[in-house]
C-alpha atoms as a PDB file:
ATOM      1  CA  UNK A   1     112.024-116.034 -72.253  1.00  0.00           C
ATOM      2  CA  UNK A   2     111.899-119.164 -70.331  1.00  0.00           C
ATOM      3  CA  UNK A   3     109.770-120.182 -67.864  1.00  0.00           C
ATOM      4  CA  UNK A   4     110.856-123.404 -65.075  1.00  0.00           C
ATOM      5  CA  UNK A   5     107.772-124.709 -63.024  1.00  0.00           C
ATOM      6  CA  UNK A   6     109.119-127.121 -60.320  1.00  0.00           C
ATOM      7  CA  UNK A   7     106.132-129.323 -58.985  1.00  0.00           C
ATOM      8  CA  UNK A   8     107.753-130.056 -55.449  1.00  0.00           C
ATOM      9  CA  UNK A   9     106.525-132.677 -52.245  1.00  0.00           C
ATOM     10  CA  UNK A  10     106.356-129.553 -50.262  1.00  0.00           C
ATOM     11  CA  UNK A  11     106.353-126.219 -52.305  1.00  0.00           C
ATOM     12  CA  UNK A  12     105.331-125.430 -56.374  1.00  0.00           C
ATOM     13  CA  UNK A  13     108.349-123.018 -57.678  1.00  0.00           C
ATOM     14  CA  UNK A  14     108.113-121.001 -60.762  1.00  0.00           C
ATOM     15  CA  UNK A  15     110.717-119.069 -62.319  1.00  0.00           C
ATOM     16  CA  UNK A  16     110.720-116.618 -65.340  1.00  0.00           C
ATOM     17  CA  UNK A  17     113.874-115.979 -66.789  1.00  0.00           C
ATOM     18  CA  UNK A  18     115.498-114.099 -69.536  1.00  0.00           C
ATOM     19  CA  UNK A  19     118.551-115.231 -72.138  1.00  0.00           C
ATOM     20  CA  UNK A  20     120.948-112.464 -72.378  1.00  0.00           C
ATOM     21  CA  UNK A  21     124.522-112.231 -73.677  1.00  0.00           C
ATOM     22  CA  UNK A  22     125.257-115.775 -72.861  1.00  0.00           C
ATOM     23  CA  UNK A  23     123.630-115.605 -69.574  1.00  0.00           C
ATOM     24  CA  UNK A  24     120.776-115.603 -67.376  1.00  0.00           C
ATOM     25  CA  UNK A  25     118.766-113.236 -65.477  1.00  0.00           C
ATOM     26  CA  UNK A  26     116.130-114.189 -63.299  1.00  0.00           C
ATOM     27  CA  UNK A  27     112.818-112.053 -64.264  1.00  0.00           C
ATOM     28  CA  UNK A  28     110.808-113.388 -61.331  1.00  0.00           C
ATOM     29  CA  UNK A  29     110.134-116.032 -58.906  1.00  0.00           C
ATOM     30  CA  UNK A  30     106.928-117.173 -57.316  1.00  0.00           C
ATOM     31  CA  UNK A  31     107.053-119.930 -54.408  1.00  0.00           C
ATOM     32  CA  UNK A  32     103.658-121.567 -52.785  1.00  0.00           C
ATOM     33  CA  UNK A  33     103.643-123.989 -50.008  1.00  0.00           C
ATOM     34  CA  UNK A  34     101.194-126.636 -51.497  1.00  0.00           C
ATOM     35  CA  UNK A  35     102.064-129.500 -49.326  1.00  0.00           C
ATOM     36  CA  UNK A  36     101.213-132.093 -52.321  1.00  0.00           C
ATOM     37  CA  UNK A  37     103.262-134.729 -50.512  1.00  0.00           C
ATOM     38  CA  UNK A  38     101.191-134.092 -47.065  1.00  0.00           C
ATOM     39  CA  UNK A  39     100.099-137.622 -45.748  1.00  0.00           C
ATOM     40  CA  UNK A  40     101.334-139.445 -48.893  1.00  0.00           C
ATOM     41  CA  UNK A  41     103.387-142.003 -46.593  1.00  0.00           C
ATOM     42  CA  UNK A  42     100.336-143.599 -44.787  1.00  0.00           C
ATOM     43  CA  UNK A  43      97.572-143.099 -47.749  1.00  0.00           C
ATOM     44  CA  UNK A  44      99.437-143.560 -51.161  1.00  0.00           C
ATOM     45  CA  UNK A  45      97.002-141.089 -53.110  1.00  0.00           C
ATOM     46  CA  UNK A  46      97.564-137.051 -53.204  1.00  0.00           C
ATOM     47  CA  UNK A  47      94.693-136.356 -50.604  1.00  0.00           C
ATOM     48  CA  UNK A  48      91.901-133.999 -51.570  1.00  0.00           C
ATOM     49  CA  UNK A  49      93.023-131.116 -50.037  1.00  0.00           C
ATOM     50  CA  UNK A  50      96.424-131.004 -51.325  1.00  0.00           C
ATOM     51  CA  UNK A  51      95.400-131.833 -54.734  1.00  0.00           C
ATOM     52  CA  UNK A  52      92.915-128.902 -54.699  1.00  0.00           C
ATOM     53  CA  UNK A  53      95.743-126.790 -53.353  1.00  0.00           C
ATOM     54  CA  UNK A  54      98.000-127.715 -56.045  1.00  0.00           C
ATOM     55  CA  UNK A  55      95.365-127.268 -59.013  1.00  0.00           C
ATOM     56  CA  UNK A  56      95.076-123.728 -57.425  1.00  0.00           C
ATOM     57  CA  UNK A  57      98.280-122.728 -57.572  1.00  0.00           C
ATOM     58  CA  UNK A  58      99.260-124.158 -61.413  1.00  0.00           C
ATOM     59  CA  UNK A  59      95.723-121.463 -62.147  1.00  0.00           C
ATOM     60  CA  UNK A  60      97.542-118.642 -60.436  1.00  0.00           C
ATOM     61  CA  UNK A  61     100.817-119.781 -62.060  1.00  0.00           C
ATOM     62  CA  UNK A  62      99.399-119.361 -65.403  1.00  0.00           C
ATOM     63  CA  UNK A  63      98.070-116.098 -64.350  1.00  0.00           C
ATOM     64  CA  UNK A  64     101.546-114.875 -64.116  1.00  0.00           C
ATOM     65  CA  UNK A  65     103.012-116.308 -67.175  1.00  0.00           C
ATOM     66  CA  UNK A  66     100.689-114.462 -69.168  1.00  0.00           C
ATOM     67  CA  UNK A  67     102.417-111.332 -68.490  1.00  0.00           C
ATOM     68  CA  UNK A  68     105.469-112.603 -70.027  1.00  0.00           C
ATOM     69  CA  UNK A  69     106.053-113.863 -73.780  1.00  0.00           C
ATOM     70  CA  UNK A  70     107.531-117.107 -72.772  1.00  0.00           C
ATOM     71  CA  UNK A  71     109.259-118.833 -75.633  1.00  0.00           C
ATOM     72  CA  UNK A  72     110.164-122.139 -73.846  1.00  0.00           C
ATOM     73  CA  UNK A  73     108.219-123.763 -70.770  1.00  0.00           C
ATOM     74  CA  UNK A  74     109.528-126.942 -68.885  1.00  0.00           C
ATOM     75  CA  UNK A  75     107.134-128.626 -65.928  1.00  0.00           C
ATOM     76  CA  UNK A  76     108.856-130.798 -63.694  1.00  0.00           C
ATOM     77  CA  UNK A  77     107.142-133.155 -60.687  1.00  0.00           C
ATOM     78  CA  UNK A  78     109.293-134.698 -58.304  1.00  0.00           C
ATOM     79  CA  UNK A  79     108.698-137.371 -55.551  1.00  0.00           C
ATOM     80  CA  UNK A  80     105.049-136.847 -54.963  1.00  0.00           C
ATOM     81  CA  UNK A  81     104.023-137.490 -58.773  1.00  0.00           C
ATOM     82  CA  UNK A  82     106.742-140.321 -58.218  1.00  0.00           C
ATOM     83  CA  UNK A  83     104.813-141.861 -55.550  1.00  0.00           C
ATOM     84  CA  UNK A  84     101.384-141.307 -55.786  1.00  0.00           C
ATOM     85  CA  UNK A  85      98.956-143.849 -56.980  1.00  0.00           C
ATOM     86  CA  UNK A  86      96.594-140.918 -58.313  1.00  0.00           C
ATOM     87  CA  UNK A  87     100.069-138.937 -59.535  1.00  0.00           C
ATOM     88  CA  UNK A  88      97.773-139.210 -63.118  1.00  0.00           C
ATOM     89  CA  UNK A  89      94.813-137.419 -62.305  1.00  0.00           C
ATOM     90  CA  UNK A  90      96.676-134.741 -61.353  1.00  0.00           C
ATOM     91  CA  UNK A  91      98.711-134.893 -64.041  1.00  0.00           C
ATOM     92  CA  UNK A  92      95.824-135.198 -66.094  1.00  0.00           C
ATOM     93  CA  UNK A  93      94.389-131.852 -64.856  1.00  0.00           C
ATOM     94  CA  UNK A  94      97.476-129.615 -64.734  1.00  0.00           C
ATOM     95  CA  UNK A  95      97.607-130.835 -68.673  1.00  0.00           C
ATOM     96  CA  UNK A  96      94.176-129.297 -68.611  1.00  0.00           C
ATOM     97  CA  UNK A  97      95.572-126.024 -67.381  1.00  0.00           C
ATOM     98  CA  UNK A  98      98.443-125.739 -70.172  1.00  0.00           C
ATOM     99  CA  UNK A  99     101.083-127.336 -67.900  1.00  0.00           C
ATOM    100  CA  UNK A 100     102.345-130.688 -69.518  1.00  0.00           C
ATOM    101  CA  UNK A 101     104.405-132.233 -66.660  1.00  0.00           C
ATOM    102  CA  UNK A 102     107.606-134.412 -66.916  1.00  0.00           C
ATOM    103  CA  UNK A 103     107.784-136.676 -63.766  1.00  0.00           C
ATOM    104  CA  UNK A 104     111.561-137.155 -62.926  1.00  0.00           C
ATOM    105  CA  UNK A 105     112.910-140.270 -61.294  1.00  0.00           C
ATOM    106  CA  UNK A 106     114.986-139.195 -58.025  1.00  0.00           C
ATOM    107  CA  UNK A 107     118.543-139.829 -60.117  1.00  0.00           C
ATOM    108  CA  UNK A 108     117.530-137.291 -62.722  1.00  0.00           C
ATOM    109  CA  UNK A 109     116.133-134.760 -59.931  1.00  0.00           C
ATOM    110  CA  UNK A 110     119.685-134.827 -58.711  1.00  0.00           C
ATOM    111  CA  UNK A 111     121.169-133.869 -62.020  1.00  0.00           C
ATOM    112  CA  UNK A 112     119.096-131.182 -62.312  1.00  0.00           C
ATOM    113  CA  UNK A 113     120.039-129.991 -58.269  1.00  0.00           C
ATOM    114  CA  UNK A 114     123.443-130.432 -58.945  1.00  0.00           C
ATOM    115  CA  UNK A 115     123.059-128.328 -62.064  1.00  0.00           C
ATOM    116  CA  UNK A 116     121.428-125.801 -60.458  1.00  0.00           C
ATOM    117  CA  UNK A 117     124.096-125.284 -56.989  1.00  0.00           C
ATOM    118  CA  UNK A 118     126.604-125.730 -59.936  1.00  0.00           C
ATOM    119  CA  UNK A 119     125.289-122.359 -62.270  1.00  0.00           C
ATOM    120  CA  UNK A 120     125.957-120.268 -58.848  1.00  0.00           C
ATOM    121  CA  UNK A 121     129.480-121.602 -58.000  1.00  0.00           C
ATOM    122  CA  UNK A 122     132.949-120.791 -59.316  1.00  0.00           C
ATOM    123  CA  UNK A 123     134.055-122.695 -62.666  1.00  0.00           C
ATOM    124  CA  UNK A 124     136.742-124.773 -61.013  1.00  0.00           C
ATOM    125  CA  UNK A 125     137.836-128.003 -60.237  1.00  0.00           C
ATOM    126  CA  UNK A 126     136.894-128.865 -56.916  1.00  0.00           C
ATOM    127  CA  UNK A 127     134.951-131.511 -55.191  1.00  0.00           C
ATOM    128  CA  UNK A 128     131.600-130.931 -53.778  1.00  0.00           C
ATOM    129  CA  UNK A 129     128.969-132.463 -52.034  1.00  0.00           C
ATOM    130  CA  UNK A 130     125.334-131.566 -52.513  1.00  0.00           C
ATOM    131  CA  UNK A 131     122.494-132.302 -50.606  1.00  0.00           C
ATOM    132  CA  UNK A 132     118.583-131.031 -51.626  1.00  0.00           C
ATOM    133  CA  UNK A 133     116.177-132.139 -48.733  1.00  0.00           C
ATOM    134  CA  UNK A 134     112.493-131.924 -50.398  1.00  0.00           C
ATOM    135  CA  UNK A 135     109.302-132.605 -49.115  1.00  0.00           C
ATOM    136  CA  UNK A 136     109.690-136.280 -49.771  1.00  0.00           C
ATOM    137  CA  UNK A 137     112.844-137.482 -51.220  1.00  0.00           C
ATOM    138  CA  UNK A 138     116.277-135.940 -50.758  1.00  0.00           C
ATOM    139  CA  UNK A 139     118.848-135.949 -53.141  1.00  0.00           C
ATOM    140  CA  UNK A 140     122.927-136.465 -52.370  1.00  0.00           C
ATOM    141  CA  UNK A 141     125.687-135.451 -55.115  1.00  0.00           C
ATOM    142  CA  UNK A 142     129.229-135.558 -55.251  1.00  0.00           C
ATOM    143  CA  UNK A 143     130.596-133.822 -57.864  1.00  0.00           C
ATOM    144  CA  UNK A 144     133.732-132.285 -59.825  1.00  0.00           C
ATOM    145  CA  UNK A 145     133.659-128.778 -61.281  1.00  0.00           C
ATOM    146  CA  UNK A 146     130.767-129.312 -63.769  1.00  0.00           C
ATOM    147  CA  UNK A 147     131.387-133.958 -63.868  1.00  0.00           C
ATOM    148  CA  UNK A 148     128.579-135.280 -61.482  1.00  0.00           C
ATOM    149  CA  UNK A 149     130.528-138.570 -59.905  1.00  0.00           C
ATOM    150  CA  UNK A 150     127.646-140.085 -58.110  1.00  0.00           C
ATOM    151  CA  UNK A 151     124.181-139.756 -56.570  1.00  0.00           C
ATOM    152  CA  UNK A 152     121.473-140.792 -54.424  1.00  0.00           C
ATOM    153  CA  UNK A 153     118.219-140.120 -53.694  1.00  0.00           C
ATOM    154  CA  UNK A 154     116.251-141.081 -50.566  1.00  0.00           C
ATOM    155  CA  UNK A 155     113.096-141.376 -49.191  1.00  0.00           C
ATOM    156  CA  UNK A 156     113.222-138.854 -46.510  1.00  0.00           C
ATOM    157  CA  UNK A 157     111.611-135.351 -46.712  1.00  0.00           C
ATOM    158  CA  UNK A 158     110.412-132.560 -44.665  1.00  0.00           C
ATOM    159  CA  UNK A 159     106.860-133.250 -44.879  1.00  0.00           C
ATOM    160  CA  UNK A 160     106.808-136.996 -45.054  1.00  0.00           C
ATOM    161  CA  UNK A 161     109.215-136.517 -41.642  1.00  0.00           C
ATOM    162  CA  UNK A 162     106.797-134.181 -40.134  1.00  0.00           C
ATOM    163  CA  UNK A 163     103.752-137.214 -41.075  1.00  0.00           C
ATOM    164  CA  UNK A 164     105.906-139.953 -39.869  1.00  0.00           C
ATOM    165  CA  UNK A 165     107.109-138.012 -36.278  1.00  0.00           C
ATOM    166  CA  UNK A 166     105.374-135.210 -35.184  1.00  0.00           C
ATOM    167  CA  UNK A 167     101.770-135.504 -36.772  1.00  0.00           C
ATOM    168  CA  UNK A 168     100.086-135.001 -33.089  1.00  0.00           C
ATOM    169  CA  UNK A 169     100.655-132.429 -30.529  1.00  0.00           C
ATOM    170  CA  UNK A 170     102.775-133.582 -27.674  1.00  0.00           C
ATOM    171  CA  UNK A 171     101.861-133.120 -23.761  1.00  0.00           C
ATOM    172  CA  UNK A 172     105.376-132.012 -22.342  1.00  0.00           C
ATOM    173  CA  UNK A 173     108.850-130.937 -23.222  1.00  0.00           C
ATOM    174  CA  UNK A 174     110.329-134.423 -22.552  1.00  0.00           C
ATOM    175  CA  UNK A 175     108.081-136.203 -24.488  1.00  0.00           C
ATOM    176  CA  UNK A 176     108.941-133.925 -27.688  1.00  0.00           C
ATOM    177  CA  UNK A 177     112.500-133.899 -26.918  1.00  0.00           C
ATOM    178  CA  UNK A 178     112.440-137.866 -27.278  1.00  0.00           C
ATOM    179  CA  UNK A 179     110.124-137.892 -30.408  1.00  0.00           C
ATOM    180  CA  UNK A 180     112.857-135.194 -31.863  1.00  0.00           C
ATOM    181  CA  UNK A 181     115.729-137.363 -30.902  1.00  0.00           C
ATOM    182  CA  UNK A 182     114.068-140.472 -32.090  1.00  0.00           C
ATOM    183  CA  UNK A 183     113.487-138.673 -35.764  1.00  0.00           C
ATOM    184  CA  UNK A 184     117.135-137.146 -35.685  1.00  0.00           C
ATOM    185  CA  UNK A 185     118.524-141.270 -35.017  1.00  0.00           C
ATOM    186  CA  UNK A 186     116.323-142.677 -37.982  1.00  0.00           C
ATOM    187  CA  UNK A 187     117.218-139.705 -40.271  1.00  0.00           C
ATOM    188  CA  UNK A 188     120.831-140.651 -39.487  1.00  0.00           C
ATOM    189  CA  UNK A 189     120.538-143.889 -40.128  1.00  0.00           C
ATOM    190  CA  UNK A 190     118.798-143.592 -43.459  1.00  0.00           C
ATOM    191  CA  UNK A 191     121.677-141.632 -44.427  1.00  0.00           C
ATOM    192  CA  UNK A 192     124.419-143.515 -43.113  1.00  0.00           C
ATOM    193  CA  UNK A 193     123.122-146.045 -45.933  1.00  0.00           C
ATOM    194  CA  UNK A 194     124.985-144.405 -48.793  1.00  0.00           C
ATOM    195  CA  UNK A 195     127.830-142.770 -46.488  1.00  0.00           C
ATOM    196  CA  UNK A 196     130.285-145.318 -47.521  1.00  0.00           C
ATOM    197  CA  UNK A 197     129.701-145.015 -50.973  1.00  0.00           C
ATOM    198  CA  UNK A 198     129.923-141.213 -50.669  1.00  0.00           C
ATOM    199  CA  UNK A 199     133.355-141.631 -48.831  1.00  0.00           C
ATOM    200  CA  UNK A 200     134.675-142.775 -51.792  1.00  0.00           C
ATOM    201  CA  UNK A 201     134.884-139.582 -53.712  1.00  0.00           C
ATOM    202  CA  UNK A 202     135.940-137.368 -50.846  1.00  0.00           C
ATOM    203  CA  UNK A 203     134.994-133.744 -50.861  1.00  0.00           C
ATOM    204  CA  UNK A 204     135.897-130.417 -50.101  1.00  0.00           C
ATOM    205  CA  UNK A 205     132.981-127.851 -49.430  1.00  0.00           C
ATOM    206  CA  UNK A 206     129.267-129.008 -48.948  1.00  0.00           C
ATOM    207  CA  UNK A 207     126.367-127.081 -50.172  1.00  0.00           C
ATOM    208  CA  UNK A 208     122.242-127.249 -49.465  1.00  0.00           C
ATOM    209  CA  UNK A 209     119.937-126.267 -51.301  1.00  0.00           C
ATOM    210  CA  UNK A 210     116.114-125.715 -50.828  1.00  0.00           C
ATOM    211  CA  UNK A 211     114.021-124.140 -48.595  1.00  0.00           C
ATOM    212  CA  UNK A 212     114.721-126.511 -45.550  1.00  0.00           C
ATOM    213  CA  UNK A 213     118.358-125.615 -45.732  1.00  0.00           C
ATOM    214  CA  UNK A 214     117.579-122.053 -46.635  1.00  0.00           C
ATOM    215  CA  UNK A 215     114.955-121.916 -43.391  1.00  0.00           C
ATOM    216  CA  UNK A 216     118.124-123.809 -40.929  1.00  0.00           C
ATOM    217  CA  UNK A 217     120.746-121.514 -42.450  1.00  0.00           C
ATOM    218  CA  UNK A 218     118.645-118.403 -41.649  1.00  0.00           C
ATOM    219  CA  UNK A 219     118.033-119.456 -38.033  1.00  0.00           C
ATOM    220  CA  UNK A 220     121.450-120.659 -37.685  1.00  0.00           C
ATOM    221  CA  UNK A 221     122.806-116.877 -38.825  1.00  0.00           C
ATOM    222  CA  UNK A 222     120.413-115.241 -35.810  1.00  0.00           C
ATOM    223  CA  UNK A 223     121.562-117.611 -33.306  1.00  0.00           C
ATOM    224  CA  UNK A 224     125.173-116.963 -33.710  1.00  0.00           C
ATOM    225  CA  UNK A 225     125.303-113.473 -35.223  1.00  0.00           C
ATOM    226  CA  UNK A 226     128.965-113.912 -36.476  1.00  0.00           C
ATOM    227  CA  UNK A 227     128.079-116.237 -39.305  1.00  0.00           C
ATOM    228  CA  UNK A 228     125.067-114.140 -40.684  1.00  0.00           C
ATOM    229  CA  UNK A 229     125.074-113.265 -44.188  1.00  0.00           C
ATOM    230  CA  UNK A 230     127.655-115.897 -44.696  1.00  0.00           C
ATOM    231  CA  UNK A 231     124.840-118.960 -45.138  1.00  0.00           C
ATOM    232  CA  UNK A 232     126.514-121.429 -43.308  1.00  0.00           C
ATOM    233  CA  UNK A 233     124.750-123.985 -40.678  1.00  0.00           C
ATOM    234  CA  UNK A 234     127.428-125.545 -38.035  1.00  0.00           C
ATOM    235  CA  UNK A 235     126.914-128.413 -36.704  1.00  0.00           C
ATOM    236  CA  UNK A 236     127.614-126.788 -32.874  1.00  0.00           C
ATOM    237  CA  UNK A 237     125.078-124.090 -33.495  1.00  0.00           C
ATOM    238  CA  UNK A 238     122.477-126.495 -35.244  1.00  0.00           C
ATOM    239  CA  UNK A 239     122.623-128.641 -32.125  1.00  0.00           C
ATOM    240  CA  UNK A 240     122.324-125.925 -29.637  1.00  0.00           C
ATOM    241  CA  UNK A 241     118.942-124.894 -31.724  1.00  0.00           C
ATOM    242  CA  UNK A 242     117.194-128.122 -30.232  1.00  0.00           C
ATOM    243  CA  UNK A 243     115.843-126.012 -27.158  1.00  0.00           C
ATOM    244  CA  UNK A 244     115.037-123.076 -29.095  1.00  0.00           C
ATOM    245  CA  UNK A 245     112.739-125.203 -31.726  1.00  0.00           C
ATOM    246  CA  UNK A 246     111.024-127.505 -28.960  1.00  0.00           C
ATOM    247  CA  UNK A 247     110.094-124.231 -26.694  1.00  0.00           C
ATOM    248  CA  UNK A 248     108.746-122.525 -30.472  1.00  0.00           C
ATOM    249  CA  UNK A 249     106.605-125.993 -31.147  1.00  0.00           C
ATOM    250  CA  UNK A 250     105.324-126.477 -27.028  1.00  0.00           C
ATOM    251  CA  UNK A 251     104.231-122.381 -27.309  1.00  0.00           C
ATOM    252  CA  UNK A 252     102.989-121.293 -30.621  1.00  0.00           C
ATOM    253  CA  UNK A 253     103.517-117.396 -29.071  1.00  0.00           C
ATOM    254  CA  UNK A 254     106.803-117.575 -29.160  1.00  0.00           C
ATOM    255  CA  UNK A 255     109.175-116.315 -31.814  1.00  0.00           C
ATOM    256  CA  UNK A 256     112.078-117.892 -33.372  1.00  0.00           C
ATOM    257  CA  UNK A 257     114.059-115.287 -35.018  1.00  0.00           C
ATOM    258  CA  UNK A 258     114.916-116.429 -39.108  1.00  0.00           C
ATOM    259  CA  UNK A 259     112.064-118.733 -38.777  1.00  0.00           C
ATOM    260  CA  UNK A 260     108.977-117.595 -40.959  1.00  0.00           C
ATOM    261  CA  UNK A 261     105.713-118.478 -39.719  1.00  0.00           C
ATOM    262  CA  UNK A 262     104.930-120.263 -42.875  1.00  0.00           C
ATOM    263  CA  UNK A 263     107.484-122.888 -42.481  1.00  0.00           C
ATOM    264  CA  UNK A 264     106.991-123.191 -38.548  1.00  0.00           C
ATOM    265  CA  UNK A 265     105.305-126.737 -38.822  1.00  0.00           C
ATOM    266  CA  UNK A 266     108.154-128.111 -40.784  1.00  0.00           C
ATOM    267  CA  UNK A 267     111.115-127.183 -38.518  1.00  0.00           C
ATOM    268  CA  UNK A 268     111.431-129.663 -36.195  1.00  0.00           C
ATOM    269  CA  UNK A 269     111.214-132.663 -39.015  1.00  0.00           C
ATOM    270  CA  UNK A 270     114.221-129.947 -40.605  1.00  0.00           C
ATOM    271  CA  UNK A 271     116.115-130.135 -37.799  1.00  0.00           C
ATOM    272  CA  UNK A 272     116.293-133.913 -37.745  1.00  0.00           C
ATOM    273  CA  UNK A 273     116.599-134.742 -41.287  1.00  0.00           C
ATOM    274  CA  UNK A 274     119.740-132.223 -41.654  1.00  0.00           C
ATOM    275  CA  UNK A 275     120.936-133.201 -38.340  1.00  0.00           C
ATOM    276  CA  UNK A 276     120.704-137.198 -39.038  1.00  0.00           C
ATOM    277  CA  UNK A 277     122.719-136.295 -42.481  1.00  0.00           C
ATOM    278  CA  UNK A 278     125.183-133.846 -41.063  1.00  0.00           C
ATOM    279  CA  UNK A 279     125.946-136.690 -38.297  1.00  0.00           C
ATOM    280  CA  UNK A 280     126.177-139.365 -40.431  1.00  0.00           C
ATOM    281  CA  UNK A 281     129.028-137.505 -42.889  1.00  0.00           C
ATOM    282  CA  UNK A 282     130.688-136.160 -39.498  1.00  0.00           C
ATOM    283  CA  UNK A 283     130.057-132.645 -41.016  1.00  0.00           C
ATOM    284  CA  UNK A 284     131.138-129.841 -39.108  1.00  0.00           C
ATOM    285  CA  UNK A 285     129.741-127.071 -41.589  1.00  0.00           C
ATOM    286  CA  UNK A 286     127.805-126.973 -44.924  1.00  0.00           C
ATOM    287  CA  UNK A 287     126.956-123.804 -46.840  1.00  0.00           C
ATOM    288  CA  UNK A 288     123.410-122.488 -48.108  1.00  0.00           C
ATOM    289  CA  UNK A 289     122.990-122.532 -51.946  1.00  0.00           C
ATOM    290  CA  UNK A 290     120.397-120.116 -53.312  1.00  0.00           C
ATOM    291  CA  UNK A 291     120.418-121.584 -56.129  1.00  0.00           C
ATOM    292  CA  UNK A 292     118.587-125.252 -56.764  1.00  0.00           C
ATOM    293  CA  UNK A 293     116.555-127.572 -59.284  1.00  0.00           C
ATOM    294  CA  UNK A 294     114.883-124.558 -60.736  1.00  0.00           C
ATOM    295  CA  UNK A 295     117.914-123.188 -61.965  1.00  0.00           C
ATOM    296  CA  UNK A 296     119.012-126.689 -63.146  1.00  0.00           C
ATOM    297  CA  UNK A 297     116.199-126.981 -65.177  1.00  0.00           C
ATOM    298  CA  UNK A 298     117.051-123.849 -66.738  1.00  0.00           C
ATOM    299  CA  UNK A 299     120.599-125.164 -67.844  1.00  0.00           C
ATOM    300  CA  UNK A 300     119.194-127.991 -69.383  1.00  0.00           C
ATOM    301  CA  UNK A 301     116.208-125.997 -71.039  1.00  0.00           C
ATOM    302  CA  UNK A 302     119.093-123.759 -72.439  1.00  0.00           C
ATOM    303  CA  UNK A 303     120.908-126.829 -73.975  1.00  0.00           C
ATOM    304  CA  UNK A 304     117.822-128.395 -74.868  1.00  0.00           C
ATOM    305  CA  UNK A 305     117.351-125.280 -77.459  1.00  0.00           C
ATOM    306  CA  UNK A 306     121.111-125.090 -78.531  1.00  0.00           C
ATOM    307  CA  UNK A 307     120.366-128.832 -79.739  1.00  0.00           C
ATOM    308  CA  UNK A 308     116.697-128.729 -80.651  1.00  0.00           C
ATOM    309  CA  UNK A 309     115.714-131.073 -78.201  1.00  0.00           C
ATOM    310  CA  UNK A 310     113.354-131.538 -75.568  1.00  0.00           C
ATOM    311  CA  UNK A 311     115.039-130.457 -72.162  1.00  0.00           C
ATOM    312  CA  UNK A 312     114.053-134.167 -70.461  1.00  0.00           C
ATOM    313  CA  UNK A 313     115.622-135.678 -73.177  1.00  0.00           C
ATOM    314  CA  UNK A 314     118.567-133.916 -72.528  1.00  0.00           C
ATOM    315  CA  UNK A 315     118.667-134.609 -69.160  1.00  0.00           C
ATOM    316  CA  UNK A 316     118.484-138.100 -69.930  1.00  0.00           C
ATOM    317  CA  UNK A 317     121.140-138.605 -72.351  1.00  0.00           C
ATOM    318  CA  UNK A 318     123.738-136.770 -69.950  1.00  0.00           C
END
């Protein structure tokens, strides 16, 4: 059995899987909003809090793999352990709790996302483009069939969006509507950065992946009924959210339907990260992948066996 423990900005991920018949089946996932990235852009250092939140989960992590007689076990950080000056203390103790954590530059985090979106999608030929927005880094693919052609990643995340824009509470609808629209024009802008290299391996279908997609998509599917169950966010219905998301923020009472309360706080800095991408690509749709690093890291763990190798090495000679 193999066991994938994804060390996100945002959320920890842990999946359990089983090798069977050439394929495989997902035994169980477990998902904690840690928040490790939270603050990171103003202080540098994993703050107290969130590095007591993250030690916390890794114990309960290890709770569950000890119901399961896991064989191989990968650990993967991402942009927090990238960015953090005290990235090795934490390291330090989740080594102490019998995780041993590979930190990933944001290149090789994109190989394993692209992986990932890959294992759920037809075995053809055409050209894709893949976006993963994280807590503090997102990741941009283009891709053929299995070839990756390019990628990016950037320094723009759900939670260090939420620290940079809306990290106070705001008097009035007009005053949020501005701070939204000002964090929608910068989040375009970042992207717009890499659009023209992007443009040069055009695409055919885009796919997201990770929860902020997976939280839009779901919202997008209970504003305009017609596209539920199909995981696609439209650019028309995304914009005509902005109301909805500013009246949910002003009045904590109020209910958006698809949106958990869990991942309340991080909508609006959602809404303007995949709203500054989708304008800066002129994207009219993009479709929800379920499937994401996790399940990249499990591809690579899988060849990383066939060729007695260690799955970061793996990932690094590809």
């Amino acid at each position: 059995m193999y066991a994938c423990v994804d060390l996100g900005s945002n959320s920890f991920h842990l999946l359990i899987a089983r090798w069977h018949d050439g394929a495989h089946e997902i035994v169980e996932r477990f998902s904690e909003k840690v928040q490790l990235g939270e603050g990171l852009s103003r202080s540098r250092d994993i703050n107290t809090d969130a590095f007591q939140r993250g030690l916390l989960c890794l114990e309960a992590f290890a709770l569950a793999l000890e119901r399961y007689p896991i064989q191989y076990l990968w650990v993967v950080g991402t942009n927090a352990l990238r960015v953090a000056e005290n990235a090795h203390e934490f390291i330090a103790q989740a080594k102490n709790r019998g995780f041993d954590v590979d930190v990933v530059t944001g290149l090789e985090e994109a190989a394993l996302v692209y992986a990932g979106v890959m294992s759920a999608l037809p075995q053809d030929e055409q050209t894709r483009l893949v976006i993963d927005i994280g807590g503090g880094s997102t990741e941009l693919i283009v891709g053929k069939g299995p070839e990756q052609l390019q990628a990016h990643s950037l320094p723009i995340g759900c939670v260090s969006w939420r620290d940079r824009w809306f990290n106070s509470r705001f008097a009035n609808e007009d005053l949020l509507r501005e701070q939204l629209k000002m964090a929608a024009d910068e989040a375009e802008q970042v992207f717009a950065q890499v659009s023209g290299h992007l443009a040069r391996t055009p695409w055919s279908e885009v796919y997201a992946s990770s929860g902020t997609a997976k939280m839009l998509s779901a919202i997008c599917a209970q504003k305009h009924p017609s596209s539920a169950g199909s995981s696609l966010v439209n650019f028309d219905v995304l914009t005509m959210l902005e109301s909805d998301i500013i009246e949910a923020t002003l009045n904590p009472a109020r209910s958006l339907p698809g949106l958990k309360n869990s991942r309340k706080e991080l909508v609006m800095p959602g809404w303007a990260v995949l709203m500054g991408f989708m304008r800066a690509h002129q994207l009219t749709n993009l479709h929800f992948s379920p499937a994401a690093l996790r399940e990249g890291m499990l591809h690579y763990m899988i060849k990383a066996r066939d060729l007695n190798e260690s799955p970061l090495r793996v990932l690094r000679a590809c």
